[in-house]
Protein backbone atom coordinates (compact mmCIF):
# COMPACT_ATOMS: atom_id res chain seq x y z
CA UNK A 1 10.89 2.94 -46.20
CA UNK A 2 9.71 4.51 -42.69
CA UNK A 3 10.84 3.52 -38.75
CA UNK A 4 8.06 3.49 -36.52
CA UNK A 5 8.26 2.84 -32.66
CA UNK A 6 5.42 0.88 -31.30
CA UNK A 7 4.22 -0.25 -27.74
CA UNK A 8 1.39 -1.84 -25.79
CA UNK A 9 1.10 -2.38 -22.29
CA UNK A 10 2.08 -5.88 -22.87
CA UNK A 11 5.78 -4.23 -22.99
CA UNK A 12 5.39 -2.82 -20.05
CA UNK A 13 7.90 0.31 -19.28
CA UNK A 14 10.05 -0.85 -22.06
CA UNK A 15 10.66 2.03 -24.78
CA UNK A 16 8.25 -0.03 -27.89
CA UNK A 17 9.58 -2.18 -30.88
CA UNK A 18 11.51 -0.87 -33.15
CA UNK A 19 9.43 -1.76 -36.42
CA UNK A 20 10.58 -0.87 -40.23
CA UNK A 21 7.56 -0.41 -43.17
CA UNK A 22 8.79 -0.93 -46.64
CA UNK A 23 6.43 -0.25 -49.36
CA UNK A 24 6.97 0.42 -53.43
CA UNK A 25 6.23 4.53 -53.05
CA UNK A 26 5.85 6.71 -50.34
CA UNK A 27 2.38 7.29 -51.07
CA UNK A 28 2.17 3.99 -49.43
CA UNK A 29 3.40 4.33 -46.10
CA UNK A 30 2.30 4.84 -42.76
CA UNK A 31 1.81 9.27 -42.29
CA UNK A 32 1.30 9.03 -38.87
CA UNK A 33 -0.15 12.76 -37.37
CA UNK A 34 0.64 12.63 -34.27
CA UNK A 35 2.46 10.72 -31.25
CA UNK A 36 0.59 8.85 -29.43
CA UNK A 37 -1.46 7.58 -32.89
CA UNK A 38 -2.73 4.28 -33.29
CA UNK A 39 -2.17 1.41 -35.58
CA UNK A 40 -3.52 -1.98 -36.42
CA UNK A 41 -1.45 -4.06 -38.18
CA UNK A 42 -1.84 -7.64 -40.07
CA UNK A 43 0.68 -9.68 -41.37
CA UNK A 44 4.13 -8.55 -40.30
CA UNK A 45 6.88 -10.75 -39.21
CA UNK A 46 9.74 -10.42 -36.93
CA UNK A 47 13.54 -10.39 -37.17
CA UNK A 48 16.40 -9.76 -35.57
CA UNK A 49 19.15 -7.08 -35.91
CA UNK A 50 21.89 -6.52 -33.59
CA UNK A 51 20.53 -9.09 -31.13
CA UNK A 52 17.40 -6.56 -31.06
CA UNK A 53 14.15 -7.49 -32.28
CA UNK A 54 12.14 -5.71 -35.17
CA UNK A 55 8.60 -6.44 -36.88
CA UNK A 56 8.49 -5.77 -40.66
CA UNK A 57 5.99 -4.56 -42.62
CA UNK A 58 5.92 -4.56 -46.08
CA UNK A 59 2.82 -2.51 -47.94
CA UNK A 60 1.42 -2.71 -51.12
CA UNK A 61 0.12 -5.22 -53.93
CA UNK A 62 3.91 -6.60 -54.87
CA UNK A 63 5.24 -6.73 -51.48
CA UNK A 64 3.77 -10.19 -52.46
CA UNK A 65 6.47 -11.13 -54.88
CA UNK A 66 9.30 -9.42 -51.56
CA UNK A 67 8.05 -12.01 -49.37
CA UNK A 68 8.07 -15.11 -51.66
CA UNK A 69 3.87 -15.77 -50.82
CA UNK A 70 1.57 -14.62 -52.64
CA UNK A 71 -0.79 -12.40 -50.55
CA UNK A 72 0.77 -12.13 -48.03
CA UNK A 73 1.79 -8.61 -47.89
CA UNK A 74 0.88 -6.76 -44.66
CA UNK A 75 -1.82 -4.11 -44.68
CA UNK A 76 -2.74 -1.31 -41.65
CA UNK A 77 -4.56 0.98 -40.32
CA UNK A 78 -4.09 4.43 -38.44
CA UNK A 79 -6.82 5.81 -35.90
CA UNK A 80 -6.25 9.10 -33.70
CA UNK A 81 -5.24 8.58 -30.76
CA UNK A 82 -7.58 10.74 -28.83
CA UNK A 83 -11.48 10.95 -29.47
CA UNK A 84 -14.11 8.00 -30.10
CA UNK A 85 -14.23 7.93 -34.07
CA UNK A 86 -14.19 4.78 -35.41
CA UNK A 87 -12.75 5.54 -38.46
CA UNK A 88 -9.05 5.37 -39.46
CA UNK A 89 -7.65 8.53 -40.95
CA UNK A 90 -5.32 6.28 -43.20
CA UNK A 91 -5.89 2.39 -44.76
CA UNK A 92 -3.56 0.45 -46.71
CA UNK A 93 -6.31 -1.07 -48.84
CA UNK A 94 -7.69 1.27 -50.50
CA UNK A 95 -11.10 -1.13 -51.64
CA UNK A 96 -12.25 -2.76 -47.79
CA UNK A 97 -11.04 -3.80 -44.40
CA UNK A 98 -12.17 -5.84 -41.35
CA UNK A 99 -12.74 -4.36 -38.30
CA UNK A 100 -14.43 -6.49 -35.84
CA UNK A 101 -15.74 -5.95 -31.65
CA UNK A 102 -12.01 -6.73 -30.38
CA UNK A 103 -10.70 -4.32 -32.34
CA UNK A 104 -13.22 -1.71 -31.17
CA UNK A 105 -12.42 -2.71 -27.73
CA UNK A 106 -8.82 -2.70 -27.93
CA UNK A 107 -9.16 0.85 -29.53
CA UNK A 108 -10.90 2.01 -26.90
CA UNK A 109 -8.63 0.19 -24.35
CA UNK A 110 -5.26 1.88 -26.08
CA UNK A 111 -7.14 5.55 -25.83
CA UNK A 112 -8.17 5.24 -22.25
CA UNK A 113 -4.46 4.60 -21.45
CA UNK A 114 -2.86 7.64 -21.87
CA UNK A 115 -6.34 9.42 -20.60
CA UNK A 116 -6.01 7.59 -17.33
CA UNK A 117 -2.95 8.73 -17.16
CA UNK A 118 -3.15 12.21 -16.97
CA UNK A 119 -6.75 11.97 -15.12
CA UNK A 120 -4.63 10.25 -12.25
CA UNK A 121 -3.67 13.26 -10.78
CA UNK A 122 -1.09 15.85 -9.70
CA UNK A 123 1.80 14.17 -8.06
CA UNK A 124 1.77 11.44 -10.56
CA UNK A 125 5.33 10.66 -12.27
CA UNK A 126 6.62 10.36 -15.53
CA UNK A 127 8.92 7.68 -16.16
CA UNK A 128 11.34 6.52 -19.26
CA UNK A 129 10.22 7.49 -22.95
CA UNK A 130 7.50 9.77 -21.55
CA UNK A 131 5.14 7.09 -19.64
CA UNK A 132 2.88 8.10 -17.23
CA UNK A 133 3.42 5.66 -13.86
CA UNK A 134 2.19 6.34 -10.22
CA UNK A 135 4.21 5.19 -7.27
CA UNK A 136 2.32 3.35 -4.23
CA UNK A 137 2.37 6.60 -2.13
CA UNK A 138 0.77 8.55 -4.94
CA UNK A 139 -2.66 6.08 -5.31
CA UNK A 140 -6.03 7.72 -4.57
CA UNK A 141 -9.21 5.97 -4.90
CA UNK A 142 -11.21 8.67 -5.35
CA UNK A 143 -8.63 10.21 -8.21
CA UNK A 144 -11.98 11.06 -10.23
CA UNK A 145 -14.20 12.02 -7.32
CA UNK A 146 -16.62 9.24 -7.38
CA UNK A 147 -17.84 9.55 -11.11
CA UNK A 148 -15.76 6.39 -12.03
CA UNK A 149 -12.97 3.99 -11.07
CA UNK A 150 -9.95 5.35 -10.42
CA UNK A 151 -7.38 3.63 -12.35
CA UNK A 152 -3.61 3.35 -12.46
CA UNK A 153 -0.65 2.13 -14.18
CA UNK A 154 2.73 1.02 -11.53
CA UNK A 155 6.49 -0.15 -11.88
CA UNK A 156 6.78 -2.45 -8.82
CA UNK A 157 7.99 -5.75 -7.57
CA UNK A 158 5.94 -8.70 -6.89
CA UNK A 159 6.78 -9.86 -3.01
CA UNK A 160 3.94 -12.46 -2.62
CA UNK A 161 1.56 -14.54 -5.02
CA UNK A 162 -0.45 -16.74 -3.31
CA UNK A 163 -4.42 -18.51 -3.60
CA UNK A 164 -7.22 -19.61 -1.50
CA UNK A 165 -5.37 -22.71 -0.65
CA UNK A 166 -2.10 -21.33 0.46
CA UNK A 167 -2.76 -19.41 3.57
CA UNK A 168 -6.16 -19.97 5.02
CA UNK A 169 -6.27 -17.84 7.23
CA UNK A 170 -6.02 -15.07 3.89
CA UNK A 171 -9.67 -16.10 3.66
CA UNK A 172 -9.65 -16.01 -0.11
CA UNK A 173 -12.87 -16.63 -2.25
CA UNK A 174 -12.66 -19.46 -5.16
CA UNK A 175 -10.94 -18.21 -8.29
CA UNK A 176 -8.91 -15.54 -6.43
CA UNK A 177 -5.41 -14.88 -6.36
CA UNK A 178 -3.29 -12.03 -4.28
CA UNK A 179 -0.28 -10.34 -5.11
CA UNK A 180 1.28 -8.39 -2.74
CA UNK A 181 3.35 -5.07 -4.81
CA UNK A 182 6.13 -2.95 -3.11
CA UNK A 183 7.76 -0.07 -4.62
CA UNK A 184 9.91 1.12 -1.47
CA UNK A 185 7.12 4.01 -0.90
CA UNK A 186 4.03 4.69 1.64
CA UNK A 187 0.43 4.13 0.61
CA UNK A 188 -1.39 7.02 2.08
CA UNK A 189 -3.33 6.61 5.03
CA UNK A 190 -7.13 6.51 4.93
CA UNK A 191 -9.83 6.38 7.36
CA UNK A 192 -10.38 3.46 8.76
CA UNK A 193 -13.48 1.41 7.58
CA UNK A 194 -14.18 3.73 4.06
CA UNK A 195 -14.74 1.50 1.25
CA UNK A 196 -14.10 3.34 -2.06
CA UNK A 197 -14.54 2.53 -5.77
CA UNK A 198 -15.96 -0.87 -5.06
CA UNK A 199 -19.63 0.10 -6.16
CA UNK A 200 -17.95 1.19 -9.45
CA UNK A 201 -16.15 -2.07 -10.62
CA UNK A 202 -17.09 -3.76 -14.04
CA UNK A 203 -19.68 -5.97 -14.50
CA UNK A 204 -17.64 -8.94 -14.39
CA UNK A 205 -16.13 -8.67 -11.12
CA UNK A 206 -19.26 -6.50 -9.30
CA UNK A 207 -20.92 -9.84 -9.38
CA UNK A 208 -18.42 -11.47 -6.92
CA UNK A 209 -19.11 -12.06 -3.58
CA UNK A 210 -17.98 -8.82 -1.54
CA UNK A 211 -15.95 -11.05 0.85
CA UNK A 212 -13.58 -11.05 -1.99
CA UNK A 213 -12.76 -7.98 -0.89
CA UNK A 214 -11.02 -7.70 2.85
CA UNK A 215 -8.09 -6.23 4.34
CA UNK A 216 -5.44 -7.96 3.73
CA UNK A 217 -2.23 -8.82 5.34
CA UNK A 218 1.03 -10.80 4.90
CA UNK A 219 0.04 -14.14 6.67
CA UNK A 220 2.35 -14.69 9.90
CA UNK A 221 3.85 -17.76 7.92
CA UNK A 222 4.97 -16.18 5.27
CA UNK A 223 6.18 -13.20 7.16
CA UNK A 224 8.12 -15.81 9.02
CA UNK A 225 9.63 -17.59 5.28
CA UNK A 226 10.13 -14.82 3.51
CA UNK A 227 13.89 -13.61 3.65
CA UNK A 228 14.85 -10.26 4.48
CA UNK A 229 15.87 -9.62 0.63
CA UNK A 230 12.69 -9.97 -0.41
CA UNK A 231 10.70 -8.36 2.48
CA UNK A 232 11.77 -4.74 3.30
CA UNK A 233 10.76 -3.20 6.43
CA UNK A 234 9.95 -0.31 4.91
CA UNK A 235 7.41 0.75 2.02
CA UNK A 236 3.84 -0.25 1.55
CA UNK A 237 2.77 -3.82 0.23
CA UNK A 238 -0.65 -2.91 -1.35
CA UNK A 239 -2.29 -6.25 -2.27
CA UNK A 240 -3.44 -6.63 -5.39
CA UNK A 241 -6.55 -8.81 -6.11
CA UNK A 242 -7.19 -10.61 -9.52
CA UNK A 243 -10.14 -12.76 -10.10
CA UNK A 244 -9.53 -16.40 -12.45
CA UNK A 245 -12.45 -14.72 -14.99
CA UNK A 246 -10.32 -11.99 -15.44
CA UNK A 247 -7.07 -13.51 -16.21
CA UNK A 248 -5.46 -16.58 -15.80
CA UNK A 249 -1.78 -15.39 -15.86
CA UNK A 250 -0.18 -13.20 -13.18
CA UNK A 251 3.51 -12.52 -12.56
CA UNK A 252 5.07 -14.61 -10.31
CA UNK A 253 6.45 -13.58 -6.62
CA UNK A 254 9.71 -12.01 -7.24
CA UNK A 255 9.11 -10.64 -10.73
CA UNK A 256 9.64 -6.69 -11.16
CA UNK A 257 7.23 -5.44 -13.12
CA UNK A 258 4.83 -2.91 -15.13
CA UNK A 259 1.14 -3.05 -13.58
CA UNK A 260 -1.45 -1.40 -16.67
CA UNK A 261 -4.73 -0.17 -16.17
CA UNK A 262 -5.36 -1.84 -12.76
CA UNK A 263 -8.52 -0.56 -11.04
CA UNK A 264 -7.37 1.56 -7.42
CA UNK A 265 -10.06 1.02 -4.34
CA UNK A 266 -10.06 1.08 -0.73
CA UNK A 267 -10.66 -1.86 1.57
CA UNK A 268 -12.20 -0.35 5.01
CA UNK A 269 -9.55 1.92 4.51
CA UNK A 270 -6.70 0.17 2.99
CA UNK A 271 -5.90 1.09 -0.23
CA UNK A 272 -5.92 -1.82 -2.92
CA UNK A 273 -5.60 -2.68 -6.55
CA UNK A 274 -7.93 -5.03 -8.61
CA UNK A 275 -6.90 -6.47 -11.86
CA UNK A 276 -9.95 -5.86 -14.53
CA UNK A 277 -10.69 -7.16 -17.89
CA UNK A 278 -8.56 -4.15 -19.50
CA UNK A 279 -5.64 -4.37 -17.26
CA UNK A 280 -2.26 -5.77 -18.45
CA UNK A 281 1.22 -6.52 -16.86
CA UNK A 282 4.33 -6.82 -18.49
CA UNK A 283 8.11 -7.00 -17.31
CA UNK A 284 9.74 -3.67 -15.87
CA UNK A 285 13.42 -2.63 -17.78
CA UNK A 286 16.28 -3.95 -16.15
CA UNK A 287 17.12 -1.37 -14.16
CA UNK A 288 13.93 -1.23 -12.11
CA UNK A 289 14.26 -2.87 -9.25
CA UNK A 290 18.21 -1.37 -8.55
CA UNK A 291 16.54 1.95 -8.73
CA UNK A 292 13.71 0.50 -6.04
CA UNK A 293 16.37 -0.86 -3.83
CA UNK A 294 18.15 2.62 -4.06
CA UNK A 295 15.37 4.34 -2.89
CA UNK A 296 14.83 2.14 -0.13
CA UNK A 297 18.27 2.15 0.86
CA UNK A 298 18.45 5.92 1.37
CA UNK A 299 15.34 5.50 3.12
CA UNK A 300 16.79 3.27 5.57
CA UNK A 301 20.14 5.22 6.10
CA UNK A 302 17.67 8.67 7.01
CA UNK A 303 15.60 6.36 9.45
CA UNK A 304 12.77 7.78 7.27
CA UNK A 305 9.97 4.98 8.30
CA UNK A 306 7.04 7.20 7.63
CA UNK A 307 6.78 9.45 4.85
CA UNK A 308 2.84 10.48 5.42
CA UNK A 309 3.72 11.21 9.02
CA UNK A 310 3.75 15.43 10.13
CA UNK A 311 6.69 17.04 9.21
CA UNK A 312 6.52 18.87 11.97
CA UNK A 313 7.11 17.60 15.48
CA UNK A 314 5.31 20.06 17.29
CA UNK A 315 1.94 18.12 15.51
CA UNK A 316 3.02 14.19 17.20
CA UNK A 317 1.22 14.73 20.72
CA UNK A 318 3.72 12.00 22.07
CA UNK A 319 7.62 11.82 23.20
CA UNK A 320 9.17 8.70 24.41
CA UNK A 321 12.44 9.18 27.03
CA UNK A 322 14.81 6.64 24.97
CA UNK A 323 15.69 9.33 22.05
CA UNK A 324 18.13 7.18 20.94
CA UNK A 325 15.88 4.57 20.09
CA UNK A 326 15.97 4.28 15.76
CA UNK A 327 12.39 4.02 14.45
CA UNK A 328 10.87 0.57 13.27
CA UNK A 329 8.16 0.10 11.13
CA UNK A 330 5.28 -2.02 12.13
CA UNK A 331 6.46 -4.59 10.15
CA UNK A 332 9.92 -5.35 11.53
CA UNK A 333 8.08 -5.87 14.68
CA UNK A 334 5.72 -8.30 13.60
CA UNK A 335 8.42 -9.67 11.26
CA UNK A 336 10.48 -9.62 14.95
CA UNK A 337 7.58 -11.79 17.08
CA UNK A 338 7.60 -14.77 14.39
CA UNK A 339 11.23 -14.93 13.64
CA UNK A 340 13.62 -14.34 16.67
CA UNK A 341 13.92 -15.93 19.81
CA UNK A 342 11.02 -15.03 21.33
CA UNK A 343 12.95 -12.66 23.83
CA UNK A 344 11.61 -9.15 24.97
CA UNK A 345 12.70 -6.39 22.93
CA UNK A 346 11.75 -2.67 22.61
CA UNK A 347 11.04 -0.98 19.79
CA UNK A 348 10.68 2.38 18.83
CA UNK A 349 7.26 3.23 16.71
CA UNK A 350 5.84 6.00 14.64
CA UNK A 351 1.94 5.16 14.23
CA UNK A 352 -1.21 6.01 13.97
CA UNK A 353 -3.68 5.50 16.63
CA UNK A 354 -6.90 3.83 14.88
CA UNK A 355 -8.72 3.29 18.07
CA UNK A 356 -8.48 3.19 22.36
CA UNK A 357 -10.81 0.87 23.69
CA UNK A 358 -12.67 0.66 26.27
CA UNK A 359 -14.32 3.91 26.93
CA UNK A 360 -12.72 6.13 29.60
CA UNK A 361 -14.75 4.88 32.70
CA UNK A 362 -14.08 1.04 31.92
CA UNK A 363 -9.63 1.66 31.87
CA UNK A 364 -9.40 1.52 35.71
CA UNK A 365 -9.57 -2.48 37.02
CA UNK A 366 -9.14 -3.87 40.30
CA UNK A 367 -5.80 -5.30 41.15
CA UNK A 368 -6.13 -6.14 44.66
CA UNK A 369 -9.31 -7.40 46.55
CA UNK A 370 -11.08 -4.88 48.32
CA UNK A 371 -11.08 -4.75 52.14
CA UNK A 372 -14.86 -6.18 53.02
CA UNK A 373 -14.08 -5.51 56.62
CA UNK A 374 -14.48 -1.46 56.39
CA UNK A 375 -17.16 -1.71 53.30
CA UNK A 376 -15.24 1.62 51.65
CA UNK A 377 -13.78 1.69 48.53
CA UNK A 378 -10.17 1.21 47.93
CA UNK A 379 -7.35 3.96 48.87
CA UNK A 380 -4.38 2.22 47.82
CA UNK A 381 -3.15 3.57 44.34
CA UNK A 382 -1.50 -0.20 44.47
CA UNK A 383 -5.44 -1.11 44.39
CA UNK A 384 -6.28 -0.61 40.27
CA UNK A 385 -4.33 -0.67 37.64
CA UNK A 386 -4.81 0.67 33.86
CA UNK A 387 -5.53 -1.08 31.28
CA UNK A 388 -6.70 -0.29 28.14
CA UNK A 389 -5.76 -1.22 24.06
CA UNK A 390 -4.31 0.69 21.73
CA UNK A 391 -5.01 -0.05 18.20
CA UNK A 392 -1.55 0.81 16.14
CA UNK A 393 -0.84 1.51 12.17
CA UNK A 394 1.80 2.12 10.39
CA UNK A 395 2.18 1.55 6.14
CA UNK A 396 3.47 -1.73 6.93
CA UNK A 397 0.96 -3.00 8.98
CA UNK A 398 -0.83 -3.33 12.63
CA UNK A 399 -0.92 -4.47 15.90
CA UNK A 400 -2.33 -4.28 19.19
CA UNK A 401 -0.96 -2.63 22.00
CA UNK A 402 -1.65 -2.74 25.97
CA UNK A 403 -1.14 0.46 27.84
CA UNK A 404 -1.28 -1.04 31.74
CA UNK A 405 0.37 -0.62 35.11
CA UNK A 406 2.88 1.85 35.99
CA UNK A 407 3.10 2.81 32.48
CA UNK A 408 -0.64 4.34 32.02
CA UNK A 409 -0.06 6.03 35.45
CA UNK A 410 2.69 8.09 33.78
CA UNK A 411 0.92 8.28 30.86
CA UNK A 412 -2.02 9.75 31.79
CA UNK A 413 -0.09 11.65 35.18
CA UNK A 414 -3.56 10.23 36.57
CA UNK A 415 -3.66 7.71 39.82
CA UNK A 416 -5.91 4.68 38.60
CA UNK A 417 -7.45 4.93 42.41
CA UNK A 418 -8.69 7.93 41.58
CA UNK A 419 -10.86 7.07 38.51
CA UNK A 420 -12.08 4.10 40.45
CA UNK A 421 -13.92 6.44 42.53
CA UNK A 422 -17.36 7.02 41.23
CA UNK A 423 -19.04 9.98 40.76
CA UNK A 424 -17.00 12.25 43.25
CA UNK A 425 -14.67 14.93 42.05
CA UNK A 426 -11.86 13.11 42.11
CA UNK A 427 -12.85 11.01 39.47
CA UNK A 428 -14.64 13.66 37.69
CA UNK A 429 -11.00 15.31 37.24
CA UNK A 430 -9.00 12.25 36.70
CA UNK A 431 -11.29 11.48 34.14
CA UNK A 432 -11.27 15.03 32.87
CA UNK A 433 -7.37 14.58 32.39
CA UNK A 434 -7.37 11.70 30.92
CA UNK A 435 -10.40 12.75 28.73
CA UNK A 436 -7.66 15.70 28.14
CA UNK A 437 -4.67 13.62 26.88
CA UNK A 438 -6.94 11.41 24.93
CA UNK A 439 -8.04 14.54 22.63
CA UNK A 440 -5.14 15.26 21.53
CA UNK A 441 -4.81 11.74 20.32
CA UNK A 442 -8.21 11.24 19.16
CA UNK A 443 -8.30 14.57 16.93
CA UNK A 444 -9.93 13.37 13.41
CA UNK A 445 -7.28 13.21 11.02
CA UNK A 446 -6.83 10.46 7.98
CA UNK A 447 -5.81 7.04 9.59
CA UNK A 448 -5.19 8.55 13.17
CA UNK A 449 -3.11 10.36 15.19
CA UNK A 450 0.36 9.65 14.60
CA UNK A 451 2.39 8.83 17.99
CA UNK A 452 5.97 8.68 18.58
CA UNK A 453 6.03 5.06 20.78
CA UNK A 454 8.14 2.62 22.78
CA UNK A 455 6.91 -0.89 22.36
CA UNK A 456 7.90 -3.86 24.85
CA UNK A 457 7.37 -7.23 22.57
CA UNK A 458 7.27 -9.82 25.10
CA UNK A 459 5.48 -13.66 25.50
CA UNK A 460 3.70 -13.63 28.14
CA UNK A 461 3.33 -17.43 29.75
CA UNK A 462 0.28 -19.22 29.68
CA UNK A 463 -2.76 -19.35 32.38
CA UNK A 464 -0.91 -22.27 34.78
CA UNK A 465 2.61 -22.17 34.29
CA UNK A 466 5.61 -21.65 32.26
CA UNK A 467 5.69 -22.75 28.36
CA UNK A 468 6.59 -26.30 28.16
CA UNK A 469 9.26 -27.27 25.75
CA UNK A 470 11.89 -24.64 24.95
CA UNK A 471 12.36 -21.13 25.70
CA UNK A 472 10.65 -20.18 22.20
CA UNK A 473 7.84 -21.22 23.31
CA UNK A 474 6.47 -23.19 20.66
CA UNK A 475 3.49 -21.19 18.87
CA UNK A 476 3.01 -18.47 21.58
CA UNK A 477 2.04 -15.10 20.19
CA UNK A 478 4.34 -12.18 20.74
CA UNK A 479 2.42 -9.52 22.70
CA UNK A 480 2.98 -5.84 22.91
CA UNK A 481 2.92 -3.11 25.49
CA UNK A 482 3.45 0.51 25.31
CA UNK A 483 6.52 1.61 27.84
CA UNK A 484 7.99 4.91 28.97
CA UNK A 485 5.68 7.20 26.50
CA UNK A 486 4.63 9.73 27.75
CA UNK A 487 1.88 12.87 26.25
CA UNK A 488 4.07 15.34 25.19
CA UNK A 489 0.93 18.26 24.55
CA UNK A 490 -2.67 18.68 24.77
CA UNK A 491 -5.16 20.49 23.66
CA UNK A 492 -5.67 22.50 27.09
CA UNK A 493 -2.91 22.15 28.80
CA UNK A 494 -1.05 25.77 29.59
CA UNK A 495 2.45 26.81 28.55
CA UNK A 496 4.07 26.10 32.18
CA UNK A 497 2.37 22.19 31.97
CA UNK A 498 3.49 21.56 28.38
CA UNK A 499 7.01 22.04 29.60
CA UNK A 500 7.16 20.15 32.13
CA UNK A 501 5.82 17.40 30.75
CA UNK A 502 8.02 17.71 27.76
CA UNK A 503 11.51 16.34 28.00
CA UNK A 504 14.53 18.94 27.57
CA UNK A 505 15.98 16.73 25.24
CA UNK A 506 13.14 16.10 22.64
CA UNK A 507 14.17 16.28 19.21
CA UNK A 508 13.50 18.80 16.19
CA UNK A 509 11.84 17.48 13.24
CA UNK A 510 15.21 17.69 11.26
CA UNK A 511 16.30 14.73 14.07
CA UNK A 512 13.64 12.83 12.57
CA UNK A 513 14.87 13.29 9.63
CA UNK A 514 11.09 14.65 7.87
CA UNK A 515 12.45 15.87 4.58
């Protein structure tokens, strides 16, 4: 008699089944060369032991008289467990054996595990009984540098399962379902609008229609259902996007568990995984999802709401005067606009500006009419007013925000008036400073320029009036507004300007808590 351990990725990160091989010699038995080895096995049967369950296999021509039916003793095969041969180093039939195009497949499939595992990349970690699993801040689509698909396997939980019919406005093709995964970490920011990987899916799914593939977003309704237990604020939910020719069973919402072989892309720069005809899922060990929640939990007590954000604060171009202020993630503020009271409230942000629209010359707008009586242009500074649009992202999501009024004055330490003015100098400098500040923001990094932020969610009332009905305002949208931020450094500005313009009280990086 031997013991053998065996696993598949249909037990996901459990250890493997315990499984016992009795045969009349030990000639007979499994000599397995290595860990890691594989075997194919017919006609074994289960039992239980210690409330634990086992497979049994007994070997040889009278294991037929052990088991009370004649031929029915069980018979294997061992293959190595790296390289492409075919052939198994060791058969228990010793005359012939099947071996048909699943099996060849599902050799191949069992290889390519562990040698996606180690072709995933530094960082990756190793969890229980020595298997290889990424976390969601560790994923890289371009792993292998473009020669083929990056793949991964992941311990998460499920937060969202949903299909085309669920959430229109998710915009999902026929036959497509979306998980959203969480595993208390970041997804690393890419830049915006890169596709990667998608050219170098499988046959069966390259054939789709590409508007299968889209950014993707918790819909504002669920966002609005979902409790607070099952929707962090913090870590990444990277959707995950499985096609009904692919499989036709997917955990459920709620279910912690092992994600095998999925196929890792980006989205116009969101990263995503795709389930493929060789991926498998199977339930995470019971102690999963406590050791999740424990890392979110310390995440939340160090106000850590960014972990791909500079470590170092001199690198955030942006202070805000409220230091107090804890950070929010992107998500609690959109989470904030569906489900509270519909009251203003500030926020404190760390994002990443994607984009500033308009251009430069088009942020000054008239906000008084102009005197026709002296045919000159406006002196007044009470005359324009800023306004431009910040686009904002964080791991949890986006938003827009306005930058207007008093605030973009003290943003930009530019009078709107003066922009307005043409081609003379004045303009030419105000729009020189502002071009000024703007670098600093606009400097080509992954994702954007992070930006420490004050956001002012407010509902603003409609064209005509106040909101009819209650004070929550029915369906109105929240909108946001950047308030008392101010640029903190530039790329030109000299040593006297920078500290001025920087507050005495700004805080060190280990205030931020960037560990």
């Amino acid at each position: 008699m031997c013991s053998l351990k065996l696993w598949d990725p249909t037990l996901g990160a459990l250890s493997g089944l315990d499984t016992l091989v009795f045969a009349p010699g030990s000639e007979a038995l499994p000599r397995v060369a290595k860990p890691n080895d594989i075997i194919r096995v017919h006609r074994g049967y289960t039992q239980t032991w210690g409330e634990k369950a086992q497979l049994v296999l007994k070997v040889g021509q009278n294991a037929a008289t052990q088991t009370g039916r004649q031929g029915m003793y069980a018979a294997f095969l061992l293959f190595a467990g790296k390289g492409s041969s075919e052939e198994p180093y060791q058969c228990s039939s010793p005359v012939s054996y099947t071996f048909t195009d699943d099996d060849r497949k599902m050799l191949k499939y069992l290889r390519s595990i562990r040698e996606d595992a180690h072709a995933a990349g530094a960082g990756a970690g190793e969890g229980a009984e020595g298997e290889f699993l990424q976390r969601i801040s560790e994923l890289d689509p371009d792993a292998r540098g473009g020669e083929a698909l990056a793949t991964t396997d992941i311990q998460c939980r499920v937060v969202a399962s949903f299909g085309p019919g669920d959430y229109p406005e998710a915009k999902l093709p026929a036959g497509c379902r979306l998980l959203h995964v969480w595993d208390g970490s970041d997804a690393a920011p890419l830049a915006g609008g890169v596709d990667l990987g998608l050219e170098r899916l499988p046959p069966e799914l390259a054939d789709r229609e590409l508007n299968g593939f889209s950014r993707q977003a918790l819909p504002l309704e669920f966002l609005k259902k979902a409790p607070e237990s099952d929707l962090h604020p913090l870590g990444s939910l990277v959707p995950v996007v499985a096609f009904a020719e692919v499989t036709s069973r997917l955990p459920s919402a709620g279910s912690v568990v092992v994600l095998r072989r999925v196929g890792v892309v980006s989205v116009r720069g969101q990263i995503q995984l795709v389930f493929l005809p060789s991926s498998r899922w199977g339930n995470a060990p019971n102690d999963a999802l406590p050791s999740l929640i424990a890392d979110f939990q310390q995440r939340r007590t160090r106000n850590f709401v960014a972990q791909h954000a500079p470590q170092d604060w001199r690198e955030i171009p942006t202070t805000v005067t409220a230091q107090q202020i804890s950070f929010s993630s992107l998500r609690h503020v959109l989470r904030s606009a569906v489900t509270g009271e519909r009251e203003s409230r500030t926020f404190r942000c760390l994002a990443r500006v994607v984009q500033v629209t308009p251009k430069v010359e088009d942020f000054c707008l008239p906000d008084a009419p102009m005197d026709s009586s002296a045919g000159r242009k406006r002196k007044s500074t009470s005359d324009y007013v800023f306004m431009l649009r910040f686009e904002l992202e964080d791991a949890t999501g986006s938003l827009f925000a306005l930058l207007t009024g008093d605030e973009g004055t003290r943003f930009f330490g530019v009078e709107p008036a003066n922009l307005a003015d043409g081609q003379d100098a004045r303009a030419t400098s105000a729009k020189a400073a502002i071009e000024n500040k703007l670098s600093t923001i606009r400097r080509p990094r992954k994702g954007g320029t992070w930006i420490d932020c004050l956001l002012l969610q407010y509902y603003p009332d409609p064209p005509g009036g106040r909101r009819k009905g209650s004070r929550s305002g029915g369906k109105q949208l929240a909108h946001h507004m950047i308030v008392k931020t101010r640029v903190a450094r530039s790329q030109h500005l000299g040593a006297g300007e920078l500290t001025q313009l920087r507050p005495a009280a700004a805080p060190t990086a280990e205030a931020l808590q960037f560990v």
